[in-house]
Protein backbone atom coordinates (compact mmCIF):
# COMPACT_ATOMS: atom_id res chain seq x y z
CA UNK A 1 0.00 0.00 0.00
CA UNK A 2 1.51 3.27 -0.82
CA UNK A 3 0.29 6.69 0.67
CA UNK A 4 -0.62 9.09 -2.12
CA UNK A 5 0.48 12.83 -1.75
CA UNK A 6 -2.59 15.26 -2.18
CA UNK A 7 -3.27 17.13 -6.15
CA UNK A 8 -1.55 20.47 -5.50
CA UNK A 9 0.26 19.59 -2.30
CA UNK A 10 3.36 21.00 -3.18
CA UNK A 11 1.91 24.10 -4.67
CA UNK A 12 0.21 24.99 -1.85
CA UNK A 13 2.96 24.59 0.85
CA UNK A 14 4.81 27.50 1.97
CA UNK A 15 6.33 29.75 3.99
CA UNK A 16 3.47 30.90 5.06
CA UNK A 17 1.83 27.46 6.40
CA UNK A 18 4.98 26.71 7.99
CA UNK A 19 4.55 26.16 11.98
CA UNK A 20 7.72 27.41 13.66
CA UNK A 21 6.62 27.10 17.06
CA UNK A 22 8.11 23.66 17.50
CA UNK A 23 11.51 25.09 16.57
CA UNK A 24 11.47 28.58 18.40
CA UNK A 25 10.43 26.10 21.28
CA UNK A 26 13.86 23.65 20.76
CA UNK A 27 16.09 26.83 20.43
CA UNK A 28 14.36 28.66 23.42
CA UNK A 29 15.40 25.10 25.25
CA UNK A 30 18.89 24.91 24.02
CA UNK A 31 19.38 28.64 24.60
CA UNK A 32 18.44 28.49 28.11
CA UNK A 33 20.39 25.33 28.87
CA UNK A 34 23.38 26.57 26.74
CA UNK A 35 23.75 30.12 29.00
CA UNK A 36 22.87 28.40 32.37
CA UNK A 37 26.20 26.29 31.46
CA UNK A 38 28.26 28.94 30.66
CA UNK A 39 27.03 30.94 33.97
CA UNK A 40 27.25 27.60 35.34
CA UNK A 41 30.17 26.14 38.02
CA UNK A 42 33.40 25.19 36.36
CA UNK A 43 35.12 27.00 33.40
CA UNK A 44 32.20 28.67 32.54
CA UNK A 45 32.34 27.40 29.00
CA UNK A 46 29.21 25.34 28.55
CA UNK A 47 29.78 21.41 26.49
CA UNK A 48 31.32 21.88 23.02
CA UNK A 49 28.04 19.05 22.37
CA UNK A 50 25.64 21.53 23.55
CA UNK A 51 27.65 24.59 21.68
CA UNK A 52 27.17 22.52 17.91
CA UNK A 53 23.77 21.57 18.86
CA UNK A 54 22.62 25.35 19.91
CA UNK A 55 24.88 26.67 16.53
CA UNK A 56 23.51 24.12 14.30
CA UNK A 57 20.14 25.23 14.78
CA UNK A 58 20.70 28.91 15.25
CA UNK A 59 21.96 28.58 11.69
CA UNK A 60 18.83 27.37 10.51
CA UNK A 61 16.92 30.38 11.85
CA UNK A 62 16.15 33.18 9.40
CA UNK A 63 17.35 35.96 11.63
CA UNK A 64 20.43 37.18 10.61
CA UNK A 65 21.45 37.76 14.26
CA UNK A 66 20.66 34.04 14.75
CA UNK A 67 22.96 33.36 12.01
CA UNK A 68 25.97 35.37 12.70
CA UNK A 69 25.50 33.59 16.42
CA UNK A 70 26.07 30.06 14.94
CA UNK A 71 29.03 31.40 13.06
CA UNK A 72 30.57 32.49 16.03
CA UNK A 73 29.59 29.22 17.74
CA UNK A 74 30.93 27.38 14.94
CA UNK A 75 34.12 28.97 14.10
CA UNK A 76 35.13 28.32 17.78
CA UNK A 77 34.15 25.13 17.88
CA UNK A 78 36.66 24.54 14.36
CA UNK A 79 39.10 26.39 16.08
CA UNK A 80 38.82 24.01 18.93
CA UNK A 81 38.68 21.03 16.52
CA UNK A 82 35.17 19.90 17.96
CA UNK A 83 33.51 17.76 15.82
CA UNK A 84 35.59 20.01 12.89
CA UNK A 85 34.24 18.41 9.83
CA UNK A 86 30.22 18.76 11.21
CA UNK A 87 31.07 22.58 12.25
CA UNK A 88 32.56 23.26 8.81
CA UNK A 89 29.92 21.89 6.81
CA UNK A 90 27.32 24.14 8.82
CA UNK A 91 29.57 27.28 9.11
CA UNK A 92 30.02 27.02 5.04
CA UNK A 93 25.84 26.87 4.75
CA UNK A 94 25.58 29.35 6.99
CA UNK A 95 28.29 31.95 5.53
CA UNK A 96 26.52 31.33 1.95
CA UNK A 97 23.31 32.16 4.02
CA UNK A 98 24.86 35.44 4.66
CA UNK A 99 26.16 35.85 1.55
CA UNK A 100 29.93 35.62 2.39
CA UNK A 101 31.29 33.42 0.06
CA UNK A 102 34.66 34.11 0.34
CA UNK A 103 34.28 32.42 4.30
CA UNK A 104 32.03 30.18 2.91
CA UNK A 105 34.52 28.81 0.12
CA UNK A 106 37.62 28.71 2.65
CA UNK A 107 34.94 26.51 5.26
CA UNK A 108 34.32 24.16 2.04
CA UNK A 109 37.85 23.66 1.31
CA UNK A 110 38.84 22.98 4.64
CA UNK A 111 36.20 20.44 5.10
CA UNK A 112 37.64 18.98 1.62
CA UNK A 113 41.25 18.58 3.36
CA UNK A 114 39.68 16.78 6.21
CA UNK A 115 37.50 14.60 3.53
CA UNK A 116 38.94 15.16 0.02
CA UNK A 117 36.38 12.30 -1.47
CA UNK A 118 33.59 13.46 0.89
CA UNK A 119 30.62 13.58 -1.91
CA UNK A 120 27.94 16.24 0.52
CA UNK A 121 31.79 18.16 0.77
CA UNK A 122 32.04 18.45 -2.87
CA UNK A 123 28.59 19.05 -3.04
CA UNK A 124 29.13 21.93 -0.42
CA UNK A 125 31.86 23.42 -2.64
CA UNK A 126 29.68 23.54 -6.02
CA UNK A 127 27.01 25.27 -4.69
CA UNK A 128 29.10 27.91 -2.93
CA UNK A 129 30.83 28.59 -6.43
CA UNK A 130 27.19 28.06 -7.76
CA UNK A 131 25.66 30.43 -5.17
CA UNK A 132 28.66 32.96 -5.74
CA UNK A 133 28.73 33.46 -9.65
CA UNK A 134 24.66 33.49 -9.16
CA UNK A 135 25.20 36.31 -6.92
CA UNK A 136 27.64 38.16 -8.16
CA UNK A 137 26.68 38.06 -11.91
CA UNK A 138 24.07 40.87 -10.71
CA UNK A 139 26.63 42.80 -8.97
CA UNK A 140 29.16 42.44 -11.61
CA UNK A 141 27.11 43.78 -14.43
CA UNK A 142 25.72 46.23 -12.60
CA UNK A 143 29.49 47.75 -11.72
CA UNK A 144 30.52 47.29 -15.16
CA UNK A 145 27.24 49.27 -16.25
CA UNK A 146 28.15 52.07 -14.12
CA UNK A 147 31.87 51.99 -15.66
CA UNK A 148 30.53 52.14 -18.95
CA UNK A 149 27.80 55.42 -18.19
CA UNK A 150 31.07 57.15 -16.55
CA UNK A 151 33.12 57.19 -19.33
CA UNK A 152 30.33 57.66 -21.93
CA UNK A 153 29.65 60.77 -19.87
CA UNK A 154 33.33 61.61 -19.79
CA UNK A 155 34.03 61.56 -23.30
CA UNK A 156 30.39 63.49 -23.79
CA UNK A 157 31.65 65.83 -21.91
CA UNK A 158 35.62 65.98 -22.87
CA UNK A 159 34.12 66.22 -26.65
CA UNK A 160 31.52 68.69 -25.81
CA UNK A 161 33.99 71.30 -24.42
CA UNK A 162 36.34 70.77 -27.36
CA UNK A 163 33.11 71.59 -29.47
CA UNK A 164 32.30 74.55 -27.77
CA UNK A 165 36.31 76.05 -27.63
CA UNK A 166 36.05 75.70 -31.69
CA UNK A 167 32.66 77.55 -31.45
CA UNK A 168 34.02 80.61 -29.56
């Protein structure tokens, strides 16, 4: 017996019809346990567990704030070598979720020279380079339109006072 998915069912999901109470509801949990440990008794540093689990999902948020948090979660926890090739692999999605692909490409390629033949790794690194020409194209033509009005302008203009010293 196989379960049928309804006419229209993926059309109709969105955004919109998305529920996040469930997950403000985790990261409210791991939030509060994750600053009671690091106000807790010892080092003060709360478990570098409970650190990738709080930045893993703080990543997934769509606040930026949320976001930059997990980075900074994440980079210390790769700087620690925590559970470096998990961290990486997050801190690169995250970093193309902020649109820094520069950080994002130099996560990927570390997590390649932990797992050169790592297929989600090389998957990781195509769709940063993906995500980054995608991106940039916009940005790119846009600065090179700008170059080109500029020096139409200045030749309009270094032309037009030539014209106007013959005139006079």
């Amino acid at each position: 017996m196989t379960a049928s998915i309804p006419n229209g069912w993926f059309t109709t999901c969105s955004a919109e019809l998305w529920d996040a109470t469930g997950v403000e509801a985790e990261v409210g949990e791991l939030r509060r346990q994750f600053q009671a440990a690091s106000l807790g008794l010892g080092a003060g540093r709360p478990p570098l567990r409970l650190q990738l689990e709080y930045a893993r999902l703080l990543v997934t948020l769509p606040a930026r704030s949320d976001i930059r948090e997990g980075v900074r979660l994440l980079s210390e926890l790769v700087d620690k070598g925590h559970a470096r090739t998990e961290a990486l692999e997050y801190l690169a999605l995250a970093q193309v979720k902020l649109g820094d692909y520069i950080a994002a490409k130099r996560s990927v390629d570390a997590l390649l020279r932990l797992r050169p033949r790592d297929a989600s790794g090389r998957l990781l690194h195509s769709l940063v380079l993906e995500r980054a020409v995608r991106d940039g194209m916009p940005g790119a033509i846009c600065a090179l339109a700008l170059s080109a009005a500029a020096l139409v302008v200045a030749l309009v203009v270094t032309r037009g006072g030539g014209m106007a010293r013959r005139a006079g």
